[in-house]
PDB file of N, CA and C in Angstrom:
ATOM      1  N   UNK A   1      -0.080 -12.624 -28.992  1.00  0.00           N
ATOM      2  CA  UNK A   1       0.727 -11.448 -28.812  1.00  0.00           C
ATOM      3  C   UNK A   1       2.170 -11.850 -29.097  1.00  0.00           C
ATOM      4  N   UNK A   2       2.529 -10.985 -29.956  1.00  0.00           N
ATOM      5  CA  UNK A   2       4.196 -11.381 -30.162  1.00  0.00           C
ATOM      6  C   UNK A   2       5.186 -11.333 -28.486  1.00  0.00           C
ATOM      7  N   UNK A   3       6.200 -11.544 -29.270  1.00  0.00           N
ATOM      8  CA  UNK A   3       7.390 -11.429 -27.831  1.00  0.00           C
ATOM      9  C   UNK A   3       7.868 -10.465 -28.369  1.00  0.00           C
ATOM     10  N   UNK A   4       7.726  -9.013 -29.200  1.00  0.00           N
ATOM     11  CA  UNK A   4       8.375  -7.705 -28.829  1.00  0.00           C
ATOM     12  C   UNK A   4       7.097  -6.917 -28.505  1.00  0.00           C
ATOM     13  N   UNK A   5       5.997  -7.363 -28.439  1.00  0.00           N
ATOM     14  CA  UNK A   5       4.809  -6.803 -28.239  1.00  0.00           C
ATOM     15  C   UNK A   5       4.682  -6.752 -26.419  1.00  0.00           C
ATOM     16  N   UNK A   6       5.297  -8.068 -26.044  1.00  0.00           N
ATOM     17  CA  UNK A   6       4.611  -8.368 -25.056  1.00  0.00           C
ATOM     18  C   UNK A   6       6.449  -7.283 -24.216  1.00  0.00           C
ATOM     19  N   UNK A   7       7.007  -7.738 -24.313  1.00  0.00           N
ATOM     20  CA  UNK A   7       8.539  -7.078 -23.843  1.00  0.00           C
ATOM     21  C   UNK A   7       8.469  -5.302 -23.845  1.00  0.00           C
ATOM     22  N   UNK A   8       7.894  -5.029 -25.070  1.00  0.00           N
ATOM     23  CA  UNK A   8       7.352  -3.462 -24.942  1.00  0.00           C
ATOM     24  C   UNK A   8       6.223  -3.361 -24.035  1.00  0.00           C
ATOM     25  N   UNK A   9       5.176  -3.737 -23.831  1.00  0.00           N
ATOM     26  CA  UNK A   9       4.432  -3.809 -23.092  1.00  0.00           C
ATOM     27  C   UNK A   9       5.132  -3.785 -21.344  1.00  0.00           C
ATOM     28  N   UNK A  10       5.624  -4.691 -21.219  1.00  0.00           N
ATOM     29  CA  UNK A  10       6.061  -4.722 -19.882  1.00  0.00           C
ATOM     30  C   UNK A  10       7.106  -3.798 -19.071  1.00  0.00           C
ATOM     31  N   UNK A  11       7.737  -3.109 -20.588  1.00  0.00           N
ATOM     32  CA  UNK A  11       9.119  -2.422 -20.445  1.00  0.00           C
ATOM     33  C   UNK A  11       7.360  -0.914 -19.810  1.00  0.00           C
ATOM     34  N   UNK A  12       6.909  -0.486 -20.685  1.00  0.00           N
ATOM     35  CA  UNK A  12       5.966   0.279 -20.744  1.00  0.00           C
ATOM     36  C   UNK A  12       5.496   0.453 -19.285  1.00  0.00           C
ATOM     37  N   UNK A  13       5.073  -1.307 -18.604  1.00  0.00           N
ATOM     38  CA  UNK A  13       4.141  -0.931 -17.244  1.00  0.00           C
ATOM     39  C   UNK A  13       5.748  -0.629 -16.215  1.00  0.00           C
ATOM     40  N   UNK A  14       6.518  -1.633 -15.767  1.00  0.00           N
ATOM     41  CA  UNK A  14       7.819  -1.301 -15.348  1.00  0.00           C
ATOM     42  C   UNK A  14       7.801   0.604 -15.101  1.00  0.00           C
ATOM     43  N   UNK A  15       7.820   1.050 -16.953  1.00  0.00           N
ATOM     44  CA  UNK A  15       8.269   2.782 -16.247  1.00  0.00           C
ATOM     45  C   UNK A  15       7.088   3.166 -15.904  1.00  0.00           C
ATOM     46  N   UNK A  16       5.784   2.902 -15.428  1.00  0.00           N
ATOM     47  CA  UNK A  16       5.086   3.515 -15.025  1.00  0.00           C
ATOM     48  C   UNK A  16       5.170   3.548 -13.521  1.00  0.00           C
ATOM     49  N   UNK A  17       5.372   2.103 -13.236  1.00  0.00           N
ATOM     50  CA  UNK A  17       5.458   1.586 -11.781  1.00  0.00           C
ATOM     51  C   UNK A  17       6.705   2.431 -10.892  1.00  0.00           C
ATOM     52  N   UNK A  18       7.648   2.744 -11.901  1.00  0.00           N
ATOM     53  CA  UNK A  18       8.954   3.559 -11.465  1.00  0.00           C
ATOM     54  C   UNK A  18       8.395   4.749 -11.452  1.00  0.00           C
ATOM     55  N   UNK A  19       7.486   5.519 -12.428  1.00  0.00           N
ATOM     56  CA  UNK A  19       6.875   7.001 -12.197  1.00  0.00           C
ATOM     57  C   UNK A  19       6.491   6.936 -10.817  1.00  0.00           C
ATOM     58  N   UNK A  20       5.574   6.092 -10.629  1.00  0.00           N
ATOM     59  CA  UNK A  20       4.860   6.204  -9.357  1.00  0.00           C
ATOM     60  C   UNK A  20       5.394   5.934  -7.958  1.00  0.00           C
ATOM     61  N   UNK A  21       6.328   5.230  -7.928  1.00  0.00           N
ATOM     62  CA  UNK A  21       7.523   5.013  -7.106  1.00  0.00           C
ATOM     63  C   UNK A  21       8.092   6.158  -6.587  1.00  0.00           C
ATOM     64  N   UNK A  22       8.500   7.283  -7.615  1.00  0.00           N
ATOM     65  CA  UNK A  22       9.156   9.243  -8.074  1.00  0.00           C
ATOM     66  C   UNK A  22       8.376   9.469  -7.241  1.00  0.00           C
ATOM     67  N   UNK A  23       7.085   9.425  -7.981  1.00  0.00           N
ATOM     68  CA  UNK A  23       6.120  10.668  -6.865  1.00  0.00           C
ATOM     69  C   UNK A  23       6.020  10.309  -5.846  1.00  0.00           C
ATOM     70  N   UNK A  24       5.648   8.877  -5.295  1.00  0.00           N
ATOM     71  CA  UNK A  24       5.392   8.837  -3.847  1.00  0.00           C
ATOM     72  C   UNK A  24       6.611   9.196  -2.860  1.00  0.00           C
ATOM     73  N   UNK A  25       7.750   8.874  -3.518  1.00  0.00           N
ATOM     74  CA  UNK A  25       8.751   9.456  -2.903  1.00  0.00           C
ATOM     75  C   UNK A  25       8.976  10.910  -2.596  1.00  0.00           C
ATOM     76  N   UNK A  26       8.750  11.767  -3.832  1.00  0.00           N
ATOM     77  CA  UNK A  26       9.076  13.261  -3.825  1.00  0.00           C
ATOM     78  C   UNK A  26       8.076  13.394  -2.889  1.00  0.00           C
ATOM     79  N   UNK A  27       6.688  13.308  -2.814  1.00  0.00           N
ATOM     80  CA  UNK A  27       5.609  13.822  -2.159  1.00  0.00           C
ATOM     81  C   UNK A  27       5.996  13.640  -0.434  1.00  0.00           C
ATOM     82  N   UNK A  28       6.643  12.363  -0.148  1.00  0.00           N
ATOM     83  CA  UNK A  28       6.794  12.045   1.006  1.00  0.00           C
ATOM     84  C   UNK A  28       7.636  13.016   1.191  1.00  0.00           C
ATOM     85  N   UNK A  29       8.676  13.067   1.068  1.00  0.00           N
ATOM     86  CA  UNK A  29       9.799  13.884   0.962  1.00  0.00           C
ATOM     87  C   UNK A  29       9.235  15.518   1.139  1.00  0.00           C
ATOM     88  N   UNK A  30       8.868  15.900   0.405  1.00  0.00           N
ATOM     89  CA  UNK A  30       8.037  17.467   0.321  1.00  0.00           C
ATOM     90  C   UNK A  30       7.113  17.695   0.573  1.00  0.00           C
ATOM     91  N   UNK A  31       6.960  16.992   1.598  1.00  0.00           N
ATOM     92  CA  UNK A  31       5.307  17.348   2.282  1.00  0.00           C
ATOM     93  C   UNK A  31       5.076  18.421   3.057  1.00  0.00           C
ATOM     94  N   UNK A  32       4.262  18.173   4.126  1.00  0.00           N
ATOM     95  CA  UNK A  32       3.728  19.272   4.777  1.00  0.00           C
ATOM     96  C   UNK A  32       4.961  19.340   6.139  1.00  0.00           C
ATOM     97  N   UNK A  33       5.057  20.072   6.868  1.00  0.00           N
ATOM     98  CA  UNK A  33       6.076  20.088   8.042  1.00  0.00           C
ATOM     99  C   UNK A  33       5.707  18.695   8.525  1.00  0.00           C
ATOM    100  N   UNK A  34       6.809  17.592   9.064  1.00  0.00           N
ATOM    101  CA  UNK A  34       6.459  16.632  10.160  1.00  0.00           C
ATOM    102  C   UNK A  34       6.076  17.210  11.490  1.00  0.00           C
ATOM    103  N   UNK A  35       4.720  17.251  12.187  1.00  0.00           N
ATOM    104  CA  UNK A  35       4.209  17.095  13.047  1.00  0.00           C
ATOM    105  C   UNK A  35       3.308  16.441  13.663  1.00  0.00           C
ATOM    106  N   UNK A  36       2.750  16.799  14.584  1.00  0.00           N
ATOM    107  CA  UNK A  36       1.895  15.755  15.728  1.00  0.00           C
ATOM    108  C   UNK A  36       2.028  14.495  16.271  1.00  0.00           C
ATOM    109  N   UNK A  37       1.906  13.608  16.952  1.00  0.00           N
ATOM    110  CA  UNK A  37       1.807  12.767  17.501  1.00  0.00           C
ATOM    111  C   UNK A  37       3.197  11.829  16.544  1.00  0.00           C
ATOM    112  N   UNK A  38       3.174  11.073  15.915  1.00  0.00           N
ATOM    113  CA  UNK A  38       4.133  10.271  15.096  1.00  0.00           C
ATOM    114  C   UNK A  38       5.377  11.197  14.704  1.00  0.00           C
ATOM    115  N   UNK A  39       5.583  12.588  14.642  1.00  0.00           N
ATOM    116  CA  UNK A  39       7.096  13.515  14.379  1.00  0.00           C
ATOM    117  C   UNK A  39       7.355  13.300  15.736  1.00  0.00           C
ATOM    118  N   UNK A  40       6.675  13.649  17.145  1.00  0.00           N
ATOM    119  CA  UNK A  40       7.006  13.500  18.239  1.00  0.00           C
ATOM    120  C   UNK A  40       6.860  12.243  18.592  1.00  0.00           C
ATOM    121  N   UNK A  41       6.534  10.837  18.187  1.00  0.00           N
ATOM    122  CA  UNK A  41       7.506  10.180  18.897  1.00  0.00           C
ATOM    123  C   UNK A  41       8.846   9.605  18.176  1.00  0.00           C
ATOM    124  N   UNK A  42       8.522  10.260  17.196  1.00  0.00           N
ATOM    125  CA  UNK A  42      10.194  10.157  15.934  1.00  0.00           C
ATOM    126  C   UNK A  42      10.978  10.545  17.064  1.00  0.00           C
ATOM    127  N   UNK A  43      10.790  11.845  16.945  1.00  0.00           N
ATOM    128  CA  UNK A  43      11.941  12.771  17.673  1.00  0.00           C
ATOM    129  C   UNK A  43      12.120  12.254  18.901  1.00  0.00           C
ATOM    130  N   UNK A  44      11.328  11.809  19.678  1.00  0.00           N
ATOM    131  CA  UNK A  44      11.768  11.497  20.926  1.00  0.00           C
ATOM    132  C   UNK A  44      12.355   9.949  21.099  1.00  0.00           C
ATOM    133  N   UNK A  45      12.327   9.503  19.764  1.00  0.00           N
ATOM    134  CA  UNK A  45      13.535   7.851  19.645  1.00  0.00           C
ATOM    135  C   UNK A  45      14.658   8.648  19.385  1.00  0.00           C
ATOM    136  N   UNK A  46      14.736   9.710  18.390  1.00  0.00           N
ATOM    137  CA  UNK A  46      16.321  10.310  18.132  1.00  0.00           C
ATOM    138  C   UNK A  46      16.727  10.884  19.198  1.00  0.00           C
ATOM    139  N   UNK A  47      16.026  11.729  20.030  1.00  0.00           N
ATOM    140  CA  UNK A  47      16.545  12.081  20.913  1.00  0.00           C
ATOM    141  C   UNK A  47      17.129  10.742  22.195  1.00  0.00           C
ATOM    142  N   UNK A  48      16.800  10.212  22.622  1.00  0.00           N
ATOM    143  CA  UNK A  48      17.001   9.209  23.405  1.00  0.00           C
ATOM    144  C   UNK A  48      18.315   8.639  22.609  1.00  0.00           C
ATOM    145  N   UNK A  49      18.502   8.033  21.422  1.00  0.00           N
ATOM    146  CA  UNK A  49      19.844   7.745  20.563  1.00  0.00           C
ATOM    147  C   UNK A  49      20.830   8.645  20.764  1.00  0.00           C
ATOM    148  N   UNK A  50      20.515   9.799  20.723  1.00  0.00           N
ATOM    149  CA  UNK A  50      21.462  10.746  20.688  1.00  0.00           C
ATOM    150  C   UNK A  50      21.968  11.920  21.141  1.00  0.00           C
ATOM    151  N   UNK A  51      20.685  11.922  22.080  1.00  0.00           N
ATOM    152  CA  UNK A  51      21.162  13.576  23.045  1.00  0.00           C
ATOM    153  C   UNK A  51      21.185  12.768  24.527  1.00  0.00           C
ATOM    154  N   UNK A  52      20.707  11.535  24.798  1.00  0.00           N
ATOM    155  CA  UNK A  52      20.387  11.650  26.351  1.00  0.00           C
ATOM    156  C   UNK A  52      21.357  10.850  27.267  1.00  0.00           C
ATOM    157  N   UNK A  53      22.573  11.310  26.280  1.00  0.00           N
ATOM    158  CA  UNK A  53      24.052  10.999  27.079  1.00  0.00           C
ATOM    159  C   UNK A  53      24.594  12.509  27.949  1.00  0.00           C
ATOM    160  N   UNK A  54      24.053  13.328  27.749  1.00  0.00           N
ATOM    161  CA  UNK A  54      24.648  14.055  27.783  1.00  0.00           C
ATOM    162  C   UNK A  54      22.737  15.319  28.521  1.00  0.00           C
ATOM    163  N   UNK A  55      21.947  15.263  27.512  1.00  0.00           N
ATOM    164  CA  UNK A  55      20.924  15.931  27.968  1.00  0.00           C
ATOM    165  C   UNK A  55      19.780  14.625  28.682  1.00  0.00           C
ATOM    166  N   UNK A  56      19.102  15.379  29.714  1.00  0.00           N
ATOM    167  CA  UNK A  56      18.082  14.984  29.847  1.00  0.00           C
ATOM    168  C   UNK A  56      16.860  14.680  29.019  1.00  0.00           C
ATOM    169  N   UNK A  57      16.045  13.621  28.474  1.00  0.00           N
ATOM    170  CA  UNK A  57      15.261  13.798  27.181  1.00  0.00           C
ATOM    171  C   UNK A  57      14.039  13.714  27.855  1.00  0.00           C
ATOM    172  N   UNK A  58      13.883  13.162  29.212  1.00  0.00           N
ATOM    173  CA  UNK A  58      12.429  12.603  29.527  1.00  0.00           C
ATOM    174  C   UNK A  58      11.633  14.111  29.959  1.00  0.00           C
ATOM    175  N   UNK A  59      10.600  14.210  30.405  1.00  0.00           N
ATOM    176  CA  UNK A  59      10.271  15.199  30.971  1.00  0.00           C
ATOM    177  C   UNK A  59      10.329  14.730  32.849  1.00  0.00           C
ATOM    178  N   UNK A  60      10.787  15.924  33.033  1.00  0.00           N
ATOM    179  CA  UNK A  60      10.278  15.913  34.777  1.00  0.00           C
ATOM    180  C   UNK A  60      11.850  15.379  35.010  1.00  0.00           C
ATOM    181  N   UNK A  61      12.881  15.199  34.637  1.00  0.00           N
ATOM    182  CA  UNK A  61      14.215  14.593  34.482  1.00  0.00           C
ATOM    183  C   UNK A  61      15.201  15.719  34.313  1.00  0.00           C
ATOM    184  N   UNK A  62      16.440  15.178  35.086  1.00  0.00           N
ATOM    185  CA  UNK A  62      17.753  15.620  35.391  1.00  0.00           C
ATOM    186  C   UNK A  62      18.519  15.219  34.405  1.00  0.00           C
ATOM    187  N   UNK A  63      19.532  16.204  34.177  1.00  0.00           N
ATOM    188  CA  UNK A  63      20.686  15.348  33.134  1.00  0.00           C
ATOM    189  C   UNK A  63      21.577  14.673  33.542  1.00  0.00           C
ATOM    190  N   UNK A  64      22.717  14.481  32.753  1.00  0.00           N
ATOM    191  CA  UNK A  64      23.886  13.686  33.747  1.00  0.00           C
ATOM    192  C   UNK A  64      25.037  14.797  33.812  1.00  0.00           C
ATOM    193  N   UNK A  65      25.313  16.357  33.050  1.00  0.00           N
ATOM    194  CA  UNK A  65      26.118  16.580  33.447  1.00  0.00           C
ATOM    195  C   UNK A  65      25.309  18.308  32.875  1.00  0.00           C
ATOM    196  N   UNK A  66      25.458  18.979  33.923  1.00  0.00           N
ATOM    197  CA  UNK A  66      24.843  19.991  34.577  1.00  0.00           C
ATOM    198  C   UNK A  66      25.175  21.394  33.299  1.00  0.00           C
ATOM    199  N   UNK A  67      26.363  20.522  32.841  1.00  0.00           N
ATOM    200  CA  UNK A  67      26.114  22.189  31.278  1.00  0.00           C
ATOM    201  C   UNK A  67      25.653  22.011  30.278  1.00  0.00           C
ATOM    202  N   UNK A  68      24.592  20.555  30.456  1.00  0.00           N
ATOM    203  CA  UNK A  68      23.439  20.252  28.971  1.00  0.00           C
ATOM    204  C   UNK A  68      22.371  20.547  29.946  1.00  0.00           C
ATOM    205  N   UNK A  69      21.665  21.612  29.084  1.00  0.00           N
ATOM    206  CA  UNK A  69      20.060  22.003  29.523  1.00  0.00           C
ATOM    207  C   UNK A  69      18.983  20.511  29.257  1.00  0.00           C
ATOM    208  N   UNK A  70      17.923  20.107  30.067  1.00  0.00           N
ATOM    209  CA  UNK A  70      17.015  19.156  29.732  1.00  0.00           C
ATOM    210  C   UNK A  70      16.621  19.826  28.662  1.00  0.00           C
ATOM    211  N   UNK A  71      15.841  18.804  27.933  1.00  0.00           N
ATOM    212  CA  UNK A  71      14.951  18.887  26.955  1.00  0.00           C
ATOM    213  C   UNK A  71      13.623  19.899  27.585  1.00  0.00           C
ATOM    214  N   UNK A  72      13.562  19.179  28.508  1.00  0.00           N
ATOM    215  CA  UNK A  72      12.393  20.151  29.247  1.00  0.00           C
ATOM    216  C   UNK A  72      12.548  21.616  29.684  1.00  0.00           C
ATOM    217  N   UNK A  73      13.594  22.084  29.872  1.00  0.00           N
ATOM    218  CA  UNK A  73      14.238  23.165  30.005  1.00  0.00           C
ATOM    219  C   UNK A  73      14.289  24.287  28.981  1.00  0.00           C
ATOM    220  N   UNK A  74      14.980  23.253  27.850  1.00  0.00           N
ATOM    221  CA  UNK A  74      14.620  23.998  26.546  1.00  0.00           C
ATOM    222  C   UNK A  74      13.609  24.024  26.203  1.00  0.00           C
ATOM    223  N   UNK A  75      12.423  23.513  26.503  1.00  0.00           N
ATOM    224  CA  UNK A  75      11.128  23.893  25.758  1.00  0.00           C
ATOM    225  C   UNK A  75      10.511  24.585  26.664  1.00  0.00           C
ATOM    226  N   UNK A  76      10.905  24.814  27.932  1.00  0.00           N
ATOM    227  CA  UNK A  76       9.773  26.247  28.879  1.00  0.00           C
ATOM    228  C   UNK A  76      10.734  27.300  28.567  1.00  0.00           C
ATOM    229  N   UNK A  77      12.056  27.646  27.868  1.00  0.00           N
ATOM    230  CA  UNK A  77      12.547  28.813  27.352  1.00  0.00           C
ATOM    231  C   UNK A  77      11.629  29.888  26.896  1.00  0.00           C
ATOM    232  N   UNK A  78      11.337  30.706  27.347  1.00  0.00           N
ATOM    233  CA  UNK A  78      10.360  31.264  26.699  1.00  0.00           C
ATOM    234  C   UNK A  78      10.825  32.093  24.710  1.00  0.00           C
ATOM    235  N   UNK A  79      11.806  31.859  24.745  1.00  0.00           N
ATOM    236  CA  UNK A  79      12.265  32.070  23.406  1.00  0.00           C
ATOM    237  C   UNK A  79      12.474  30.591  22.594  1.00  0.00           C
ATOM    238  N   UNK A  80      12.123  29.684  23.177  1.00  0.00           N
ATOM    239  CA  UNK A  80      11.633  28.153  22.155  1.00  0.00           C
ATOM    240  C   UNK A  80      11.235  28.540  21.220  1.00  0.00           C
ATOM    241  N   UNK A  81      11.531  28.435  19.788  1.00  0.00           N
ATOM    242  CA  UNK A  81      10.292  28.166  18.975  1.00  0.00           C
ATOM    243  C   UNK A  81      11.179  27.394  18.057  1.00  0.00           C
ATOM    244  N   UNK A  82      10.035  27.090  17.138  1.00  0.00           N
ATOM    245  CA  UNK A  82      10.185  25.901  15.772  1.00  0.00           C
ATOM    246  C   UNK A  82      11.646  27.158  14.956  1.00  0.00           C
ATOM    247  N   UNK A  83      11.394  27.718  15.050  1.00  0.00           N
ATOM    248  CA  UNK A  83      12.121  28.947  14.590  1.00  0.00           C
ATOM    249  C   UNK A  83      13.459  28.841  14.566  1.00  0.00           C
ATOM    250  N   UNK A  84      13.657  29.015  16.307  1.00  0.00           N
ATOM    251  CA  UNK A  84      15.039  28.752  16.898  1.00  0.00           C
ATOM    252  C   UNK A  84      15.448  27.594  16.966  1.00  0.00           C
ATOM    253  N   UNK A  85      14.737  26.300  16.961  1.00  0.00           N
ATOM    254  CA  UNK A  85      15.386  25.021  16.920  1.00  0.00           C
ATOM    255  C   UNK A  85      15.843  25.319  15.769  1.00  0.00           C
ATOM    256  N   UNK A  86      15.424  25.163  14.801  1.00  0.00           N
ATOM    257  CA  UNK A  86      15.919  24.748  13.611  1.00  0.00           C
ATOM    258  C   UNK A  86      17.378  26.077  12.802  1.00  0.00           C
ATOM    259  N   UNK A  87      17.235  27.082  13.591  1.00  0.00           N
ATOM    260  CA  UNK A  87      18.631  27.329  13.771  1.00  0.00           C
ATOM    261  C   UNK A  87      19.568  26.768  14.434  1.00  0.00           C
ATOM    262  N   UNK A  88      19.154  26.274  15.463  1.00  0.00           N
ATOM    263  CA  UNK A  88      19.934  25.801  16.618  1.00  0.00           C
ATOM    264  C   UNK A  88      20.426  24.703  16.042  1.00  0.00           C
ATOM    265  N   UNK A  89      19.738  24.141  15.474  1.00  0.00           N
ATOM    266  CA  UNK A  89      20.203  22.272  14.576  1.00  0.00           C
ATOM    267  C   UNK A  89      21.270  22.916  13.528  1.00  0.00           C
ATOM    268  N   UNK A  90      21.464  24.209  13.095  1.00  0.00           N
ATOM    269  CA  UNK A  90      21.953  24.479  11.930  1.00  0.00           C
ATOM    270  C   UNK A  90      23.532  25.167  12.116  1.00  0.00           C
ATOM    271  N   UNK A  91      23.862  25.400  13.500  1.00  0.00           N
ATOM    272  CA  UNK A  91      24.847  25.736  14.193  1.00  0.00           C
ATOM    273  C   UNK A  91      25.686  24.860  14.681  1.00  0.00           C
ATOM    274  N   UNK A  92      26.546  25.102  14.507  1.00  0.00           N
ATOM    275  CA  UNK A  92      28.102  24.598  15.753  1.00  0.00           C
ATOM    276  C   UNK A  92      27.666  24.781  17.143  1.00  0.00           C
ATOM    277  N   UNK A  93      27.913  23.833  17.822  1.00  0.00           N
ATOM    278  CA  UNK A  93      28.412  24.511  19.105  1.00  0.00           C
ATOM    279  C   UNK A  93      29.339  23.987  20.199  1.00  0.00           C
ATOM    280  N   UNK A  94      29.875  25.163  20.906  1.00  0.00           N
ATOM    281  CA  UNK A  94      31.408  24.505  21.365  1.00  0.00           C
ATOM    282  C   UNK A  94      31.042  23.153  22.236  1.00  0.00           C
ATOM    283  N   UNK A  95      30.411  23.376  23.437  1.00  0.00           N
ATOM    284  CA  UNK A  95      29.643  22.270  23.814  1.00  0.00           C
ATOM    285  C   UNK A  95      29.625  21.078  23.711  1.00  0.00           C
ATOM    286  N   UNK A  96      29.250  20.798  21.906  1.00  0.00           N
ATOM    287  CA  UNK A  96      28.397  19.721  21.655  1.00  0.00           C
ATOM    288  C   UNK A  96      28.932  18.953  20.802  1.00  0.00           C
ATOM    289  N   UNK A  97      28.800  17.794  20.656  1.00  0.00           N
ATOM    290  CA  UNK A  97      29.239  16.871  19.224  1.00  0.00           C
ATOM    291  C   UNK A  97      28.971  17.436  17.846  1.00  0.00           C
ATOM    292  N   UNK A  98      30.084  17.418  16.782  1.00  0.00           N
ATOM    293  CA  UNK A  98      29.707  17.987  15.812  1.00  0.00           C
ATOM    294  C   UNK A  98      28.544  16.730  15.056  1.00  0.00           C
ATOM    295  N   UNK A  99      27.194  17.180  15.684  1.00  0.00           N
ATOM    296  CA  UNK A  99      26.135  16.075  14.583  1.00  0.00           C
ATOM    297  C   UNK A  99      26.022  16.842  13.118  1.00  0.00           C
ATOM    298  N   UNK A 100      25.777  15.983  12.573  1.00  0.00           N
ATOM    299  CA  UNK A 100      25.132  16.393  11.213  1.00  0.00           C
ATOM    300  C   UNK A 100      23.166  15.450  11.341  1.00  0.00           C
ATOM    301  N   UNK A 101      23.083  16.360  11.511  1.00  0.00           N
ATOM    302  CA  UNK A 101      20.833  16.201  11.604  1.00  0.00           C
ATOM    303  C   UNK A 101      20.597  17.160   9.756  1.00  0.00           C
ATOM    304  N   UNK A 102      19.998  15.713   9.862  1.00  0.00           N
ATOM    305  CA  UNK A 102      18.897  15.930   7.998  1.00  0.00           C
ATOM    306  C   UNK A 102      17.857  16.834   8.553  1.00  0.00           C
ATOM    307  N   UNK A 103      17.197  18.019   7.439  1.00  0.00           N
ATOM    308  CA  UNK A 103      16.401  18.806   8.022  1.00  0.00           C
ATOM    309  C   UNK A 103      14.847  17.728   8.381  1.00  0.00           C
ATOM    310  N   UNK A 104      14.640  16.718   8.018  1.00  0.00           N
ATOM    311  CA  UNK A 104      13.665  15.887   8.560  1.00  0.00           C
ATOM    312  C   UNK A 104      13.724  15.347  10.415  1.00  0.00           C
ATOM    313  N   UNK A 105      15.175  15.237  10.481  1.00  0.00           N
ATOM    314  CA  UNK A 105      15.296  14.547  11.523  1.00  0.00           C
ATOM    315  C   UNK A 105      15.808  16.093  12.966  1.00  0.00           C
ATOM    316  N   UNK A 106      15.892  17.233  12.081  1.00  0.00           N
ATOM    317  CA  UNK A 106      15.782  18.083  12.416  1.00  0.00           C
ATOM    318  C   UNK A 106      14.124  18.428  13.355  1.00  0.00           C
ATOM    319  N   UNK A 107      13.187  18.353  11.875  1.00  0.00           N
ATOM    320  CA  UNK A 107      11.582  18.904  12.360  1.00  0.00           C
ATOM    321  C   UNK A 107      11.114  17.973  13.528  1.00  0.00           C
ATOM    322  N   UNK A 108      11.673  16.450  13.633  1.00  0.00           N
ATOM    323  CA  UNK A 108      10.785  15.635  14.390  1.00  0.00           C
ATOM    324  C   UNK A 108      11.487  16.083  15.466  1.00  0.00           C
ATOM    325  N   UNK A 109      13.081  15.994  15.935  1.00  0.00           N
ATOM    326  CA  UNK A 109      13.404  16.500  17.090  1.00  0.00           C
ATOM    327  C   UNK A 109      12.670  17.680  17.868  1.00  0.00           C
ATOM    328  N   UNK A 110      12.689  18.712  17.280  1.00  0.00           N
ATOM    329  CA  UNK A 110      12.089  20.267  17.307  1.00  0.00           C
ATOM    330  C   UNK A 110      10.744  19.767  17.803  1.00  0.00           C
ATOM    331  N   UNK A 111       9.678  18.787  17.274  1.00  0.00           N
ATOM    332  CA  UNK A 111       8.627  18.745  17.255  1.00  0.00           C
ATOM    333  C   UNK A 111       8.670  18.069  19.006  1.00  0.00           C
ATOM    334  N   UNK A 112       9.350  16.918  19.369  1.00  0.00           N
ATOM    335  CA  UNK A 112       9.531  16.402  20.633  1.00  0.00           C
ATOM    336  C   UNK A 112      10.122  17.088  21.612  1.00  0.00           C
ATOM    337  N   UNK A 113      10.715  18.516  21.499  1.00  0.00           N
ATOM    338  CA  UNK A 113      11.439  19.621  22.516  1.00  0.00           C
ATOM    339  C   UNK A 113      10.184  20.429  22.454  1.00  0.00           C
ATOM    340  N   UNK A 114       9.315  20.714  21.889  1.00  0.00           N
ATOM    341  CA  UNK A 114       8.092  21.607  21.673  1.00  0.00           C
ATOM    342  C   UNK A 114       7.228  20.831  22.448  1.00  0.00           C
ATOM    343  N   UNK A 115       7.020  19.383  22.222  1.00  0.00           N
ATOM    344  CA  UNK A 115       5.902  18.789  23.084  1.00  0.00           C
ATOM    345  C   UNK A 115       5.601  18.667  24.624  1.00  0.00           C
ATOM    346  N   UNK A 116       7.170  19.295  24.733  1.00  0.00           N
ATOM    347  CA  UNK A 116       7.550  19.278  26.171  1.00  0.00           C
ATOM    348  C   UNK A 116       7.271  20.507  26.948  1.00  0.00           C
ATOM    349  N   UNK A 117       7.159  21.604  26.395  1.00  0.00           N
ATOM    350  CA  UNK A 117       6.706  22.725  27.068  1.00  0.00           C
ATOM    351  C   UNK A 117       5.163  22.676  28.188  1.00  0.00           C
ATOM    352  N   UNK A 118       5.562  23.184  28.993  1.00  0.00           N
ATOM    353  CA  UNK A 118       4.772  22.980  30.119  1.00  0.00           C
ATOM    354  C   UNK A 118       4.055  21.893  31.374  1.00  0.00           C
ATOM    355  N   UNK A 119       4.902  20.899  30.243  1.00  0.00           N
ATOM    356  CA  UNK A 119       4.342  19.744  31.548  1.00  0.00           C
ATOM    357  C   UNK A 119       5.618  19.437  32.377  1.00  0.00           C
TER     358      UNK A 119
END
């Protein structure tokens, strides 16, 4: 095999290996909603990072300062839903730290405030 035979060749597998690299990425990326078991315990590491200075994250738990609702609180709301979180992630509020949440890190949160309803 020559050496532009073999250099095309490899250049050849290389962009395939990069095609497939694309898709597994896009697919991950655009999948189905993050839920069940692994979105909720995503969400409930982000939450612990980042709300439970301020909110309660555990269930059956108090906060530390009485004008952040628990996590648990917010999910026996009876107006909870996947709906309203993800407005709620998409809002200001005077309250709160201005976060910026990726709509991924959005669904897993939502998914760990949802898991909490009723217990």
């Amino acid at each position: 095999m020559s050496h532009s035979v073999r250099i095309y060749l490899g250049l050849a597998v290389l962009a395939a290996l990069s095609v497939l690299f694309l898709l597994s990425v896009v697919h991950t990326a655009a999948g189905a909603p993050r839920s069940g078991p692994r979105a909720v315990a995503e969400g409930h590491r982000l939450a612990q990072a980042w709300c439970q200075t301020c909110h309660a994250v555990e269930p059956r738990t108090a906060g530390f300062f009485d004008e952040a609702p628990s996590f648990q609180a917010i999910a026996d709301r009876s107006g909870t839903t996947a709906l309203a979180l993800t407005v709620f992630w998409r809002t200001s509020h005077q309250n709160m730290p201005n976060l910026v949440i990726a709509p991924e890190q959005a669904e897993v949160l939502s998914a760990y405030i949802l898991s909490l309803r009723g217990k």
